[in-house]
C-alpha atoms as a PDB file:
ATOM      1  CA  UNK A   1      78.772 248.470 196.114  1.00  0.00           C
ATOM      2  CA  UNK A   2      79.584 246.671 192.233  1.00  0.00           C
ATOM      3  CA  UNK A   3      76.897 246.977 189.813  1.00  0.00           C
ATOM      4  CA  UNK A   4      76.926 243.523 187.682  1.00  0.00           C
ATOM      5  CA  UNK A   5      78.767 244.579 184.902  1.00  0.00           C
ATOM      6  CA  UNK A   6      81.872 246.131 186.990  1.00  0.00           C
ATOM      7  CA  UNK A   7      81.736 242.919 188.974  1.00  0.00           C
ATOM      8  CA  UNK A   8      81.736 240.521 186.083  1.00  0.00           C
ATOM      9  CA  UNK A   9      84.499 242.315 184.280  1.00  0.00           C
ATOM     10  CA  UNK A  10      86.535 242.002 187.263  1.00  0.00           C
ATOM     11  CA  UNK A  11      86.498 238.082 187.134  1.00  0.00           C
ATOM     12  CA  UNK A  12      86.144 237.521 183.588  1.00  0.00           C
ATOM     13  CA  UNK A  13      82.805 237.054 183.830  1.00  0.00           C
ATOM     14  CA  UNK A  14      79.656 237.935 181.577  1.00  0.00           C
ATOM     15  CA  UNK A  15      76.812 239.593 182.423  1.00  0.00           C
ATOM     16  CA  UNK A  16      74.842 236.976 181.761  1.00  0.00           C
ATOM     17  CA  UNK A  17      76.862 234.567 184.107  1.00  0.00           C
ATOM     18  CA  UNK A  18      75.691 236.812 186.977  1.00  0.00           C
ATOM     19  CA  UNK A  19      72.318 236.852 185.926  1.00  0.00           C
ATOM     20  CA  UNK A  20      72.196 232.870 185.831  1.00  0.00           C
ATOM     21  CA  UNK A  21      73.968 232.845 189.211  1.00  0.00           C
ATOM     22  CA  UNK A  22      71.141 235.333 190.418  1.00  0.00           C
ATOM     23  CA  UNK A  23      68.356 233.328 188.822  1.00  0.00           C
ATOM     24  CA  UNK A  24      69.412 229.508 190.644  1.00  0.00           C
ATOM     25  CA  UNK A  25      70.321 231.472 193.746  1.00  0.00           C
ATOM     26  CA  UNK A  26      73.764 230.770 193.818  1.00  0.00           C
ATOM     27  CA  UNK A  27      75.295 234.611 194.462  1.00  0.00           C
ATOM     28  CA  UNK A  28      72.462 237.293 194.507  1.00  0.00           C
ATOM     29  CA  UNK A  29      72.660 240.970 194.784  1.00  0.00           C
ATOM     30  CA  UNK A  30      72.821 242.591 198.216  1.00  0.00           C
ATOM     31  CA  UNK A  31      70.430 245.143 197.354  1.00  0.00           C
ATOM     32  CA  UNK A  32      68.588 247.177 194.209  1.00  0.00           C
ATOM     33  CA  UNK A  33      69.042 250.460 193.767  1.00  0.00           C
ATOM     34  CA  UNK A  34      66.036 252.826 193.378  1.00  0.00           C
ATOM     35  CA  UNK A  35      66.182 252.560 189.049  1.00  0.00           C
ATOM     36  CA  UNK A  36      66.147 249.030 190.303  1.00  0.00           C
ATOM     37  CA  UNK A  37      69.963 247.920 189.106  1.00  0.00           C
ATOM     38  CA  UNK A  38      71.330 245.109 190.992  1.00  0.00           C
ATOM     39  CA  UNK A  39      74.353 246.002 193.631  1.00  0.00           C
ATOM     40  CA  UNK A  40      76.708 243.856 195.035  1.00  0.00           C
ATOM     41  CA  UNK A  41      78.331 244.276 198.300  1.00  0.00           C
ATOM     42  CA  UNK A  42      81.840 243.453 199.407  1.00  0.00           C
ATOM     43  CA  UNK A  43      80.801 240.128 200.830  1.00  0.00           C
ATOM     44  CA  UNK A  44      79.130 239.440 197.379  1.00  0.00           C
ATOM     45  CA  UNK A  45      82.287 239.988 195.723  1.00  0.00           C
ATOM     46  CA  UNK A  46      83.966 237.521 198.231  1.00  0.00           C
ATOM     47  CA  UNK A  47      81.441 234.598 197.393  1.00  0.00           C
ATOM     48  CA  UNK A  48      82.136 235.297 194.194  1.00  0.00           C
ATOM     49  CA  UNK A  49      85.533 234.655 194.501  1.00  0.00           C
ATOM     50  CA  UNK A  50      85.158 231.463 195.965  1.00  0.00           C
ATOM     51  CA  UNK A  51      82.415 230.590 193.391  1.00  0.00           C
ATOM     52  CA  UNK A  52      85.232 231.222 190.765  1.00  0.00           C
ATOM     53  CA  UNK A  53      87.802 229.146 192.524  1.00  0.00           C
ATOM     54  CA  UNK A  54      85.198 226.313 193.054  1.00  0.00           C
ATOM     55  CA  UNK A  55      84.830 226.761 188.753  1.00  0.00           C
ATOM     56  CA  UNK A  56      88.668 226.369 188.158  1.00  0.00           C
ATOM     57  CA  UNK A  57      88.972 223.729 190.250  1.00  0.00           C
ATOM     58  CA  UNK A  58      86.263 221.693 187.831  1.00  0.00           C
ATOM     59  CA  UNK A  59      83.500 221.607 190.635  1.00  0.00           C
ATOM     60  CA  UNK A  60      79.688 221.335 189.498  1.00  0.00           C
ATOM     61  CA  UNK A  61      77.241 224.165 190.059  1.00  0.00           C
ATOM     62  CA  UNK A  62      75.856 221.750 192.358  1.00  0.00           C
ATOM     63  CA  UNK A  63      78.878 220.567 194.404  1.00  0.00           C
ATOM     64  CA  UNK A  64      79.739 224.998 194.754  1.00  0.00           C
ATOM     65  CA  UNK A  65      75.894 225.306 195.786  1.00  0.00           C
ATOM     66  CA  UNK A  66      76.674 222.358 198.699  1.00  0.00           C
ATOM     67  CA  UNK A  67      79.926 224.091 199.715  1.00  0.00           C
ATOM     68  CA  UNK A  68      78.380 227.392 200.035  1.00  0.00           C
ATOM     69  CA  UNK A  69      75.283 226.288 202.287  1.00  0.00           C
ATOM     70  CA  UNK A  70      78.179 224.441 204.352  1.00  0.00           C
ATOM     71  CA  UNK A  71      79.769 227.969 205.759  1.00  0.00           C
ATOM     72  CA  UNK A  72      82.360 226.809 208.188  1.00  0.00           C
ATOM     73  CA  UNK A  73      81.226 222.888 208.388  1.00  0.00           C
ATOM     74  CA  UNK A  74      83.764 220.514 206.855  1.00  0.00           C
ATOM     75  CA  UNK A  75      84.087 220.849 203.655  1.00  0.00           C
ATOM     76  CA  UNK A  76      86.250 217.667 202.566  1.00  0.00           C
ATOM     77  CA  UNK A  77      83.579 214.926 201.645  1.00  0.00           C
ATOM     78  CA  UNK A  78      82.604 217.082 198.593  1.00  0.00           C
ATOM     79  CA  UNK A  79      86.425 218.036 197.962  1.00  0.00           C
ATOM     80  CA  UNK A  80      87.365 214.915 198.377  1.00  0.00           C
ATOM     81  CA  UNK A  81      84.867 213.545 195.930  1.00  0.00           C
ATOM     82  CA  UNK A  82      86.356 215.928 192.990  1.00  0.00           C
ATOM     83  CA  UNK A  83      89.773 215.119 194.112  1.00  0.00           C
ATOM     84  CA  UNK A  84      89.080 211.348 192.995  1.00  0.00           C
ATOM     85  CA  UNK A  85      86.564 212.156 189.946  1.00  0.00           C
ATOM     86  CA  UNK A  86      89.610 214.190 189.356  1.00  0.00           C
ATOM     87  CA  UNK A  87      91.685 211.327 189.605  1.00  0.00           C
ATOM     88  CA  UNK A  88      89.852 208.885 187.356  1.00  0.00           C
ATOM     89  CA  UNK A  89      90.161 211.740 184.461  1.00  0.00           C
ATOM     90  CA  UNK A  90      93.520 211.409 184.642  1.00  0.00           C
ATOM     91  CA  UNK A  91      94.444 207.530 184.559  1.00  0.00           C
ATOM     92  CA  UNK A  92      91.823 207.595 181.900  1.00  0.00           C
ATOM     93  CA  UNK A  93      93.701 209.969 179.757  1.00  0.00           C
ATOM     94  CA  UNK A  94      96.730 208.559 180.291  1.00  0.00           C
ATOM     95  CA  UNK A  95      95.484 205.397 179.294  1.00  0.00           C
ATOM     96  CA  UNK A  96      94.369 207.065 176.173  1.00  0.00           C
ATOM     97  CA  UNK A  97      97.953 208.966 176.043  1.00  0.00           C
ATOM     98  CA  UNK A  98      99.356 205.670 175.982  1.00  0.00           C
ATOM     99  CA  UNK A  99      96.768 203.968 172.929  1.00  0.00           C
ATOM    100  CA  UNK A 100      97.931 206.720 171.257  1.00  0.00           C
ATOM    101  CA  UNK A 101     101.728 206.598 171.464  1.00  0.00           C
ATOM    102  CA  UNK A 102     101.409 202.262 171.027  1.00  0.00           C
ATOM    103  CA  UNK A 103      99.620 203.596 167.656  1.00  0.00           C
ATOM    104  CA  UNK A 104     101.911 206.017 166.329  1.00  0.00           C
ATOM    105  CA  UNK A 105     105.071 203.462 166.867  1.00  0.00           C
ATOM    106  CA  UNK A 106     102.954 201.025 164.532  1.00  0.00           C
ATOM    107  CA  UNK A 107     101.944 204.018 162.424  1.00  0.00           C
ATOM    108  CA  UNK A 108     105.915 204.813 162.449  1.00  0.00           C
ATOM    109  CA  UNK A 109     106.872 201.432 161.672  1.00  0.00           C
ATOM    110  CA  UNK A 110     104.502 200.892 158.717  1.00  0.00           C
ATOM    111  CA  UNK A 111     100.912 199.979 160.036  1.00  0.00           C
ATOM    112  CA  UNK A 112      99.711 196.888 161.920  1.00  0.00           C
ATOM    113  CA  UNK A 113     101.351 194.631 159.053  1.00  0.00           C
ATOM    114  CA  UNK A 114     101.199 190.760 159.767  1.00  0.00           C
ATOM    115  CA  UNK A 115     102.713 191.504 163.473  1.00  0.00           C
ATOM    116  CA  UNK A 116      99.333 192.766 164.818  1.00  0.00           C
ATOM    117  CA  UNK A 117      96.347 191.060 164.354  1.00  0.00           C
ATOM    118  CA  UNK A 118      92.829 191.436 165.498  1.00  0.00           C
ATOM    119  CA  UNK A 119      92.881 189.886 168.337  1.00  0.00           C
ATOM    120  CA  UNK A 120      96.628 191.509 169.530  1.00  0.00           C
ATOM    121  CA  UNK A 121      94.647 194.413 168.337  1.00  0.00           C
ATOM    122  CA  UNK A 122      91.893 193.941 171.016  1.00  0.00           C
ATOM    123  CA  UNK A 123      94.581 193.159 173.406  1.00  0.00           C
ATOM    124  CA  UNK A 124      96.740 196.484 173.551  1.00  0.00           C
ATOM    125  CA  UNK A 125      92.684 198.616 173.280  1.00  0.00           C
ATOM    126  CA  UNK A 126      91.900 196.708 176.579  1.00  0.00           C
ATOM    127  CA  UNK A 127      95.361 196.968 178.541  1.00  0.00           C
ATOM    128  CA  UNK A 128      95.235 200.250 177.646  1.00  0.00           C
ATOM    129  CA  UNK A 129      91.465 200.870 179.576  1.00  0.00           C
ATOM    130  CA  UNK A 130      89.537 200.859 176.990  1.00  0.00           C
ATOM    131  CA  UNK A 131      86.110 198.970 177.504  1.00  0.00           C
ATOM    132  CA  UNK A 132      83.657 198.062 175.041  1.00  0.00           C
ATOM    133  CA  UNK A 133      82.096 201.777 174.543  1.00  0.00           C
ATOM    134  CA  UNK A 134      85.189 203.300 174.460  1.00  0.00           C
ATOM    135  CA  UNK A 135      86.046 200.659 171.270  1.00  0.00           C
ATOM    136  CA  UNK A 136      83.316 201.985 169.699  1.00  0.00           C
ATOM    137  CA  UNK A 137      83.464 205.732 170.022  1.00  0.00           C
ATOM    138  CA  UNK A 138      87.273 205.001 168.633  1.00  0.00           C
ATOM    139  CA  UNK A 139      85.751 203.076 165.336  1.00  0.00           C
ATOM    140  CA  UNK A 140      83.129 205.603 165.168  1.00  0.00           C
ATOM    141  CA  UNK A 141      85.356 208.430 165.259  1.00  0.00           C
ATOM    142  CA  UNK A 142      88.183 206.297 162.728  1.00  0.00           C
ATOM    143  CA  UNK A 143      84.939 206.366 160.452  1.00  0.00           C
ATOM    144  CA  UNK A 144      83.933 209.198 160.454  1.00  0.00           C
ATOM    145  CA  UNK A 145      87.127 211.126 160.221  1.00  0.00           C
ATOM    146  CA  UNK A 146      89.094 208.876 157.929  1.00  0.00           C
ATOM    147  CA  UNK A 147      86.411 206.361 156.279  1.00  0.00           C
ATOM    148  CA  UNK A 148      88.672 204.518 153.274  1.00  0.00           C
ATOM    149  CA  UNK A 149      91.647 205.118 156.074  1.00  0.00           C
ATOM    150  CA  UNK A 150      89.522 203.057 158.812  1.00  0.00           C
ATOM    151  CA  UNK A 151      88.905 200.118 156.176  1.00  0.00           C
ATOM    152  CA  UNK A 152      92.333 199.704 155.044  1.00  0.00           C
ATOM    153  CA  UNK A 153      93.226 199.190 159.263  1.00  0.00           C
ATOM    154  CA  UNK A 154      90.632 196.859 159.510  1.00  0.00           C
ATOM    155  CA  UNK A 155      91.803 194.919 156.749  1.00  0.00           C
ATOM    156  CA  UNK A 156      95.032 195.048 157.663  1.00  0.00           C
ATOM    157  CA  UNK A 157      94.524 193.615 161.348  1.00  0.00           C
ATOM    158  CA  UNK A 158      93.057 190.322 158.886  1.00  0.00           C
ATOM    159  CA  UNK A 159      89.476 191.226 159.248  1.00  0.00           C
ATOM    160  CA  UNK A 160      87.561 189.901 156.640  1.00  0.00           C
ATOM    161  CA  UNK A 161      86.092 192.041 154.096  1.00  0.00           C
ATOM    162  CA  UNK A 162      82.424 191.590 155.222  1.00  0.00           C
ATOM    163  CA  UNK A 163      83.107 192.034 158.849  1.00  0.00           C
ATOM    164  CA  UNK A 164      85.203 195.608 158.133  1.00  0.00           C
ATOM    165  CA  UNK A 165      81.760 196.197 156.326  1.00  0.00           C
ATOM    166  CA  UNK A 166      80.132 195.497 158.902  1.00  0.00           C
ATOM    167  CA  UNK A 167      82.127 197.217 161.624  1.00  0.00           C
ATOM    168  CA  UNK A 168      82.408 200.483 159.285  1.00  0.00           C
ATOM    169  CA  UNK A 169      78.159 200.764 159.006  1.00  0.00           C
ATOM    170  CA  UNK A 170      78.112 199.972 162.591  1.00  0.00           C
ATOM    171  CA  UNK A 171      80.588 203.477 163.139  1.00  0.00           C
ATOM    172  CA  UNK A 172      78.477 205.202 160.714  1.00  0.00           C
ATOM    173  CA  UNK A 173      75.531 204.202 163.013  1.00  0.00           C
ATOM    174  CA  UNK A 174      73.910 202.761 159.884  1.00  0.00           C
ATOM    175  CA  UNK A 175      73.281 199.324 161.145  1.00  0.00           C
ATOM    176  CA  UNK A 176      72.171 198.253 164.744  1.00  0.00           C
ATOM    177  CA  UNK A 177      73.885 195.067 165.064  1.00  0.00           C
ATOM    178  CA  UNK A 178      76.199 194.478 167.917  1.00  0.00           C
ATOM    179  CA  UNK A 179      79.574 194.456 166.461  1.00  0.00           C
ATOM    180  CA  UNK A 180      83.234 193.173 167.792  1.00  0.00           C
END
């Protein structure tokens, strides 16, 4: 038998981690010994294995909880599911991985300059995957990283004065208008 702190040190684990698995009934002590400490059997130890393998993996509390109660039923629908959330994480941060490099080449080769315009601009954000929400977590970040840095881009990509205004309170969340 493990008491919880021998078994959490052997997976990395805190105490506390056991103790929350214990409390939502995902791995639960075998048995209590008589000053009332919780004890883990061998088979305990061996769900907590998989439980840890489910965690690296990048499944849910949830999805582990579904696997569990499936003991020996097929297990691929909720494998499968990760395996294609999985998938989408991916293409999205390569699309990302790619905004990124198509920025430091125009970084590298001075800025936007007269090349790139708002609208090109727009262009290469969308072929890359962004959508609309994804635009704006980009400005708000710009803003709130590099403010004067964000303003001179959005001048730069011929923006008019009032609309980089206008787009920089919008990343700054200080005016509710939709912007472009």
């Amino acid at each position: 038998m493990f008491r919880i702190t021998t078994l959490a040190r052997q997976f990395g684990l805190s105490r506390s981690t056991l103790l929350y698995y214990d409390r939502i009934g995902l791995l639960s002590p075998s048995v209590r010994s008589g000053a009332d400490y919780r004890l883990y059997s061998p088979a305990d130890r061996d769900r907590l294995e998989t439980i840890c393998a489910y965690r690296r993996a990048g499944l849910t509390i949830e999805d582990i909880r579904a696997l569990l109660a499936m003991e020996g039923d097929d297990t691929s629908e909720v494998l499968q599911k990760r395996l294609k959330t999985l998938g989408e994480e991916i293409c999205d941060l390569q699309a990302k991985q790619r905004l990124l490099a198509g920025m430091l080449r125009i970084t590298a080769a001075g800025g936007p300059g007269a090349g790139v315009d708002k609208e090109t601009w727009i262009a290469m954000l969308r072929a890359a995957g962004m959508d609309d929400n994804a635009m704006r977590r980009w400005h708000t970040e710009f803003e709130r990283r590099a403010p004067e840095a964000h303003h001179r881009f959005l001048v730069s990509l011929g923006i008019t004065e009032a609309e980089a205004m206008l787009i920089r309170r919008l990343s700054a969340g200080t005016d509710k208008k939709k912007r472009t």
